[in-house]
Protein backbone atom coordinates (compact mmCIF):
# COMPACT_ATOMS: atom_id res chain seq x y z
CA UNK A 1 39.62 6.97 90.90
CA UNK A 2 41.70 5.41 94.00
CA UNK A 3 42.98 2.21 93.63
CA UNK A 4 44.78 0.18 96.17
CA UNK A 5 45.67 -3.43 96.27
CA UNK A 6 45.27 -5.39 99.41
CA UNK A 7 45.99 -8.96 99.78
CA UNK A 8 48.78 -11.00 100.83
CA UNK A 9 51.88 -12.20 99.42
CA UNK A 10 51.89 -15.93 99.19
CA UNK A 11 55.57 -17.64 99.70
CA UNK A 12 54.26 -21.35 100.08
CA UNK A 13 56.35 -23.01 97.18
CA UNK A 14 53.90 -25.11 96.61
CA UNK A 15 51.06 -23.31 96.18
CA UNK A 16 53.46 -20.79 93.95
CA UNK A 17 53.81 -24.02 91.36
CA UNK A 18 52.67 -24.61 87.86
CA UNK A 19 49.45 -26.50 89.45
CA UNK A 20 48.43 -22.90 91.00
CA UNK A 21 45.03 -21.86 89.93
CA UNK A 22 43.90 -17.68 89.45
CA UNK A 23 40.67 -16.87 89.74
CA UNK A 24 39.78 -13.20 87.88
CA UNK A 25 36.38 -12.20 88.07
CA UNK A 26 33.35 -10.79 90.53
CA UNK A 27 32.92 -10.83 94.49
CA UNK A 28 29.94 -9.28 95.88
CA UNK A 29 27.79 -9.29 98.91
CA UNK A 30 24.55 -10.59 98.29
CA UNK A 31 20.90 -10.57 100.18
CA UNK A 32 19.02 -13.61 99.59
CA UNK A 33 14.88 -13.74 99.65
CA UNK A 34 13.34 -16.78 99.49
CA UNK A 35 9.67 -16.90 98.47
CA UNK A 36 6.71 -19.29 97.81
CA UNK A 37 6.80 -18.19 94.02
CA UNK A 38 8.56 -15.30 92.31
CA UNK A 39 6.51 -12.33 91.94
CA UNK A 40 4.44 -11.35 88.86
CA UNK A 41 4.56 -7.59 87.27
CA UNK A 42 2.29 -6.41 89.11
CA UNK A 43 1.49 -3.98 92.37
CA UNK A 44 1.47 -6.31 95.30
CA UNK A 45 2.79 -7.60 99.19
CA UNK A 46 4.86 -10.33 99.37
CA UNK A 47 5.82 -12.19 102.45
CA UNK A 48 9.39 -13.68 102.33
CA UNK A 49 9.98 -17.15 103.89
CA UNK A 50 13.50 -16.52 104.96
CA UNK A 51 16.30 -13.73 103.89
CA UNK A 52 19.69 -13.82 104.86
CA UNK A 53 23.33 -11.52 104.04
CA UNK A 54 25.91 -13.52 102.70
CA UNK A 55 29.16 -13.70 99.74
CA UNK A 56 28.45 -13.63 96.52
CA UNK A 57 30.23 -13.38 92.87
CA UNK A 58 30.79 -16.64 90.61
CA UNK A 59 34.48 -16.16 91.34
CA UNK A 60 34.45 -15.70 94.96
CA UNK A 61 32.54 -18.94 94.79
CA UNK A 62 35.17 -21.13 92.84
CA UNK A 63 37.61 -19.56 94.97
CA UNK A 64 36.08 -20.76 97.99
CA UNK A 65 35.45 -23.99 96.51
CA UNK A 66 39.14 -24.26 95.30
CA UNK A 67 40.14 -24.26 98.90
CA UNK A 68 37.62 -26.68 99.78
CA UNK A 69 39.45 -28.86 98.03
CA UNK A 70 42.46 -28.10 98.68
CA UNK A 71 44.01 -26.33 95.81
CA UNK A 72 46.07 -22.80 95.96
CA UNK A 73 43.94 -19.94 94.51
CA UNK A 74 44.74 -16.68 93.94
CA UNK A 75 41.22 -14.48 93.68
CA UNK A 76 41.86 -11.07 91.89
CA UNK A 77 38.63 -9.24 92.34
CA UNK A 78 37.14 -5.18 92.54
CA UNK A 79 35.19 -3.86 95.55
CA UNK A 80 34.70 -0.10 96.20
CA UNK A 81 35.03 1.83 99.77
CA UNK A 82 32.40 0.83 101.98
CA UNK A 83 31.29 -1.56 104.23
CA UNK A 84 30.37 -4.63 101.87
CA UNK A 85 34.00 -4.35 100.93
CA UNK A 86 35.12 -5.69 104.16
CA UNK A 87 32.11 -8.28 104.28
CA UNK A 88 33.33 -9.37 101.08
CA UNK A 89 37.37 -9.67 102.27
CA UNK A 90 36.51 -11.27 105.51
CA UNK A 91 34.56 -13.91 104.14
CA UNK A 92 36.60 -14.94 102.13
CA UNK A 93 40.28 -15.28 104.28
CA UNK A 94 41.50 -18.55 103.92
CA UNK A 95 44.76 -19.69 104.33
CA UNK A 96 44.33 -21.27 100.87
CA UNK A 97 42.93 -18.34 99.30
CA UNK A 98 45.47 -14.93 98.42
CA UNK A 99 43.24 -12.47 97.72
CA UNK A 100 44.11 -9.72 95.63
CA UNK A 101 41.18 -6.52 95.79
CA UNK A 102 41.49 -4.19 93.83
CA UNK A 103 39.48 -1.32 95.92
CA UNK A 104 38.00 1.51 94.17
CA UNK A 105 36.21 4.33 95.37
CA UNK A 106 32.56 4.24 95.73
CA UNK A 107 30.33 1.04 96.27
CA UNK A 108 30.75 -2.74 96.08
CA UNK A 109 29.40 -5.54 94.06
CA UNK A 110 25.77 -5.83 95.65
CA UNK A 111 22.49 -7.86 94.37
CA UNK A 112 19.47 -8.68 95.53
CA UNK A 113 18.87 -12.23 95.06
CA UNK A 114 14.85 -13.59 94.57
CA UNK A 115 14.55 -17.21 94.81
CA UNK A 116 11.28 -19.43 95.36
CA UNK A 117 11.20 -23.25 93.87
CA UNK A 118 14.94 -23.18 92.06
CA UNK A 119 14.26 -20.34 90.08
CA UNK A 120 16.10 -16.94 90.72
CA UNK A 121 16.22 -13.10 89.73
CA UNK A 122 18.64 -11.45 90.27
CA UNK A 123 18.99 -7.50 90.82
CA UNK A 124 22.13 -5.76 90.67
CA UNK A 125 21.99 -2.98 93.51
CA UNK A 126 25.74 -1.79 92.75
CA UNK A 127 28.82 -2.32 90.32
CA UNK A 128 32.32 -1.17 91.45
CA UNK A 129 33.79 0.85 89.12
CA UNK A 130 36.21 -0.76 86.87
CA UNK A 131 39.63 0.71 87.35
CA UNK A 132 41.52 1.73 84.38
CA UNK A 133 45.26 0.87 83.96
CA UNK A 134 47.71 -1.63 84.28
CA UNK A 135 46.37 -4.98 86.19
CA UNK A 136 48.05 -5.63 90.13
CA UNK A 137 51.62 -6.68 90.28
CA UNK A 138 50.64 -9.75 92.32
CA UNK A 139 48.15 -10.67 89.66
CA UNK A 140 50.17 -10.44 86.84
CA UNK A 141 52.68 -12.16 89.07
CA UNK A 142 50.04 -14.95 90.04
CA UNK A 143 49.28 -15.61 86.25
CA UNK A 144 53.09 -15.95 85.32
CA UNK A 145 53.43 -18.57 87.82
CA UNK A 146 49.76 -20.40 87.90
CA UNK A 147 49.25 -23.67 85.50
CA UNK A 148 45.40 -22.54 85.69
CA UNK A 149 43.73 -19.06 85.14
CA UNK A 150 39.84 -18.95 85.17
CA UNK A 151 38.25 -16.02 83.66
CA UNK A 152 34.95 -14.84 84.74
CA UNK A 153 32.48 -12.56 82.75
CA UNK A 154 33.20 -8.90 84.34
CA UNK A 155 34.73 -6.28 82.50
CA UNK A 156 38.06 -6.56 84.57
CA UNK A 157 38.40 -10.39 83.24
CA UNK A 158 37.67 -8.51 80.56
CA UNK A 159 41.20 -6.48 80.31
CA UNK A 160 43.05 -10.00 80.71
CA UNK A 161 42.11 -12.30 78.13
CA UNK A 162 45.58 -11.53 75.97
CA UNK A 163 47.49 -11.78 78.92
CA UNK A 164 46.01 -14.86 80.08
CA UNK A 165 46.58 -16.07 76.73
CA UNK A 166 50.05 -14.87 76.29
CA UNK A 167 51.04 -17.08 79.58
CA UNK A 168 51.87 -20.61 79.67
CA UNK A 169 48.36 -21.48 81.57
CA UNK A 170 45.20 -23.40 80.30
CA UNK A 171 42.71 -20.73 80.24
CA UNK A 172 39.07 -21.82 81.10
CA UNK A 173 36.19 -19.59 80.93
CA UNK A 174 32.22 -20.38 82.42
CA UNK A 175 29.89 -18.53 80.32
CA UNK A 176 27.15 -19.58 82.51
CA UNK A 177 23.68 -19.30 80.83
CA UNK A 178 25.30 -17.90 77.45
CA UNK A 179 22.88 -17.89 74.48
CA UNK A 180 25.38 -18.19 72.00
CA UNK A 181 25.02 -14.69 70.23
CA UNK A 182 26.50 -11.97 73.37
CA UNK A 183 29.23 -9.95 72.30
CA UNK A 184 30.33 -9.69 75.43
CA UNK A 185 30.63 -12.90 76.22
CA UNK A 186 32.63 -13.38 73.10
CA UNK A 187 36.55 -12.51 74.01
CA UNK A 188 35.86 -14.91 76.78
CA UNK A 189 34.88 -18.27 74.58
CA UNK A 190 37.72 -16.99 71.84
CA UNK A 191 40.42 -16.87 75.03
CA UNK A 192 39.59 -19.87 76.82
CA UNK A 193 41.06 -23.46 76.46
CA UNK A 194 38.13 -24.90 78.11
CA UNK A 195 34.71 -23.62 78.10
CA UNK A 196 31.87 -24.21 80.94
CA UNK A 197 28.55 -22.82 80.15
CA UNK A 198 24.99 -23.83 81.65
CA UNK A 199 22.09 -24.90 78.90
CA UNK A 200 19.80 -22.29 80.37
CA UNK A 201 19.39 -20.75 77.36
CA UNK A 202 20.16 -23.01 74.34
CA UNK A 203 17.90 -25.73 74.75
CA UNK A 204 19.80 -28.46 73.59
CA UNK A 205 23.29 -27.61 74.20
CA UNK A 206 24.99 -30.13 71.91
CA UNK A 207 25.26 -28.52 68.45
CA UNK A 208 26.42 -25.14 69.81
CA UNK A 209 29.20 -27.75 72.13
CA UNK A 210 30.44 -29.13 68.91
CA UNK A 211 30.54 -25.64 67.09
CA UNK A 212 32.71 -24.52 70.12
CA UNK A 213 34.90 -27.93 70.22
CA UNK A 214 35.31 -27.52 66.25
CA UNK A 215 37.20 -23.95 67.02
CA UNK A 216 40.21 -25.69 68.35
CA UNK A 217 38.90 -25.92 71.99
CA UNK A 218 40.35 -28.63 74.23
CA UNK A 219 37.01 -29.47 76.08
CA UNK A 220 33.50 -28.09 76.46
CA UNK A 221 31.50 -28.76 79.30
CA UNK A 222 27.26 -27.90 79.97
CA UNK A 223 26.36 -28.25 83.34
CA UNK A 224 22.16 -29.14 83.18
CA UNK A 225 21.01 -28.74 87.07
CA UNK A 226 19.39 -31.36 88.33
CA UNK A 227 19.91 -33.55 85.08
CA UNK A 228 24.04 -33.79 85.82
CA UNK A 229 26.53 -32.40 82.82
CA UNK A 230 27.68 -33.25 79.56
CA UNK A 231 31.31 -32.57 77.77
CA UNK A 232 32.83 -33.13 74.38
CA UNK A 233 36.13 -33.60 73.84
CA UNK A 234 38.15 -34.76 70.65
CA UNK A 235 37.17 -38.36 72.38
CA UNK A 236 33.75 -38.00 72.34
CA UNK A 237 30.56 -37.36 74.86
CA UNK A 238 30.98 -37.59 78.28
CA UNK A 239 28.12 -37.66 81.21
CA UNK A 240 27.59 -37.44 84.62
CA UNK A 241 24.01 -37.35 86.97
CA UNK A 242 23.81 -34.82 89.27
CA UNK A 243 25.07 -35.96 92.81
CA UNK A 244 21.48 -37.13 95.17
CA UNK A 245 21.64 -34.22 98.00
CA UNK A 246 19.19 -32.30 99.92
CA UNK A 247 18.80 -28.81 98.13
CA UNK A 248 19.23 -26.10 100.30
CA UNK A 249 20.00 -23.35 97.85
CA UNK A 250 20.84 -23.61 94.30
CA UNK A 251 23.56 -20.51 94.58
CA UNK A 252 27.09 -21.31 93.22
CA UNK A 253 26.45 -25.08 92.59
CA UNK A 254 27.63 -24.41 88.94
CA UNK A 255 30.70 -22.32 90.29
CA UNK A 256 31.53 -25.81 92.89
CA UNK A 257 31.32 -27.67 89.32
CA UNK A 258 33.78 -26.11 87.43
CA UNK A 259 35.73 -25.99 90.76
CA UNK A 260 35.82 -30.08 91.18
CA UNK A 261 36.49 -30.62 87.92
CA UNK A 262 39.44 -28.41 87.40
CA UNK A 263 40.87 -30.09 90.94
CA UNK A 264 40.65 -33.36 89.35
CA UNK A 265 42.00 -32.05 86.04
CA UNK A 266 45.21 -31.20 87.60
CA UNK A 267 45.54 -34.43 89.69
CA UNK A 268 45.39 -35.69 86.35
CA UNK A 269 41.88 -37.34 85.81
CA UNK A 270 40.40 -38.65 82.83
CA UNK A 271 36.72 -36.37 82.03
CA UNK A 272 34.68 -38.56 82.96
CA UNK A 273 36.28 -39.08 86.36
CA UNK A 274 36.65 -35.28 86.54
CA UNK A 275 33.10 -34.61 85.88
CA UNK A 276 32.35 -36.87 88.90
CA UNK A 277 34.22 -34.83 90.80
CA UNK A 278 32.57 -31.84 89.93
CA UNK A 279 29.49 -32.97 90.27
CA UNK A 280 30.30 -34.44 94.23
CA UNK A 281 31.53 -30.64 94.60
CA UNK A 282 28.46 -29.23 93.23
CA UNK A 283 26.78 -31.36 95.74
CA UNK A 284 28.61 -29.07 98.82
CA UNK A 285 27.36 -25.98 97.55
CA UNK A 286 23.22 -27.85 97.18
CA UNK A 287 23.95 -28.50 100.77
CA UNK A 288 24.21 -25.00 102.03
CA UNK A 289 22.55 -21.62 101.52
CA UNK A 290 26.37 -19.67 101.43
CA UNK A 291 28.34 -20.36 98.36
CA UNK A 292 30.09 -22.80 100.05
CA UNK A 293 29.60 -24.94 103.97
CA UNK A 294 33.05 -23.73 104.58
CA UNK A 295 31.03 -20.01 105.14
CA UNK A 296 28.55 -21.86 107.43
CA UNK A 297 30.23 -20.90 110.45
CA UNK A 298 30.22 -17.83 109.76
């Protein structure tokens, strides 16, 4: 397998300080369908209302988001040798994002994304490899210096948790819709200073939050769509209501979340004025059918 790193290296001081976030996790290019209702099992002809090409990947979106507001990222990433690969690396250079790609031979991240009334389904058309070996020099590099590293579910995230550990950075972790029982979701939650999850599929969220917050965790926050988020910390429950916008697409709003909350986090905010802030980010990403409006114009 062929792996080369592209990316660029960043010399701004200040984005090279212990506020510097790292992003490890998926990028992928994406076709959206939206439909009057989500197909049954079942032969039929269904007539899309709208499709579009566009980024993808829960860390490409915080990423994104992360420069939205203004805070350094580095995104380390995989995409293969083709021509998603350079869909994927054009859309997202920013001048606050260093990108680090790790390109392997053979095909990019790629779904196929089925959406009709807020509900999705998701099919995976492609998975890049996942190269074997040592992680990038500017990613280990990033992690040394970075007061933040965010760990995304993919099996290269995967290969990091004891070095993200290992590092003088609060780890966070979004398990998304995590039911509470995946293995491999696991070295994620045991890694992670601060978990984000969705309630998608626990129902009420709160006794599996206070399991998690019992295991030495500094924070644990559920993000519940349209009904806001909730956290527990050793000070208590926190809330927030979603953010009144007009929904475009529902894509990466949980990504924007964690993404505004982290950037008030290391300004220093209290939860429940960081939760705010997440939710005003989460907000951006309702407002737009790309992960983020800064991809409108593209």
């Amino acid at each position: 397998m062929a792996v080369r790193v592209t990316g660029r290296v960043n010399t701004d001081p200040v984005s090279r300080s212990r506020d510097s976030v790292v992003v490890i996790g998926p990028a992928s290019w994406n076709t959206l369908v939206r439909l009057a209702e989500l197909p049954g099992a079942r032969p039929q002809t269904v007539y899309a209302e709208d499709s579009w090409s566009t980024l993808g990947g829960t860390s490409a979106g915080k990423a994104l988001h992360f420069a939205d507001l203004s805070v350094p990222v580095t995104l380390s990433t995989v995409v293969g040798e083709d021509p998603e690969a350079e869909l994927v690396c054009g859309a997202l250079s920013n001048d606050r994002i260093t990108l680090v790609a790790e390109r392997v031979d053979g095909q990019s991240e790629r779904h196929l994304n089925l959406m009709a009334d807020g509900a999705r389904l998701s099919i995976y058309l492609s998975l890049p490899q996942t190269p074997v070996g040592a992680l990038p020099a500017p990613t280990l590099q990033a992690i040394e210096a970075a007061g933040h590293v965010v760990l995304d579910l993919s099996r290269r995230a995967g290969h990091v948790t004891e070095v993200a550990r290992a590092s003088r950075a609060t780890v966070w972790t979004d398990l998304h819709n995590y039911d509470g029982e995946s293995a491999f979701h696991r070295p994620f939650l045991d890694a992670a200073d601060i978990v984000f999850l969705s309630n998608e599929a626990l129902g009420d969220p709160r006794p599996f939050m206070a399991k998690v917050l019992s295991t030495g965790k500094r924070l644990v926050v559920c993000t519940l769509g349209a009904d806001g988020a909730i956290a527990l910390n050793s000070r208590g429950w926190h809330r927030v209501a979603a953010v009144p916008t007009e929904v475009i697409d529902t894509n990466g709003a949980g990504d924007a979340f964690l993404a505004g909350f982290l950037a008030a986090t290391r300004e220093g905010a209290e939860v429940q004025d960081a939760l705010e802030s997440g939710a005003r980010q989460a907000a951006r990403a309702l407002s737009t059918r790309h992960l983020s409006p800064a991809l409108d114009q593209g």
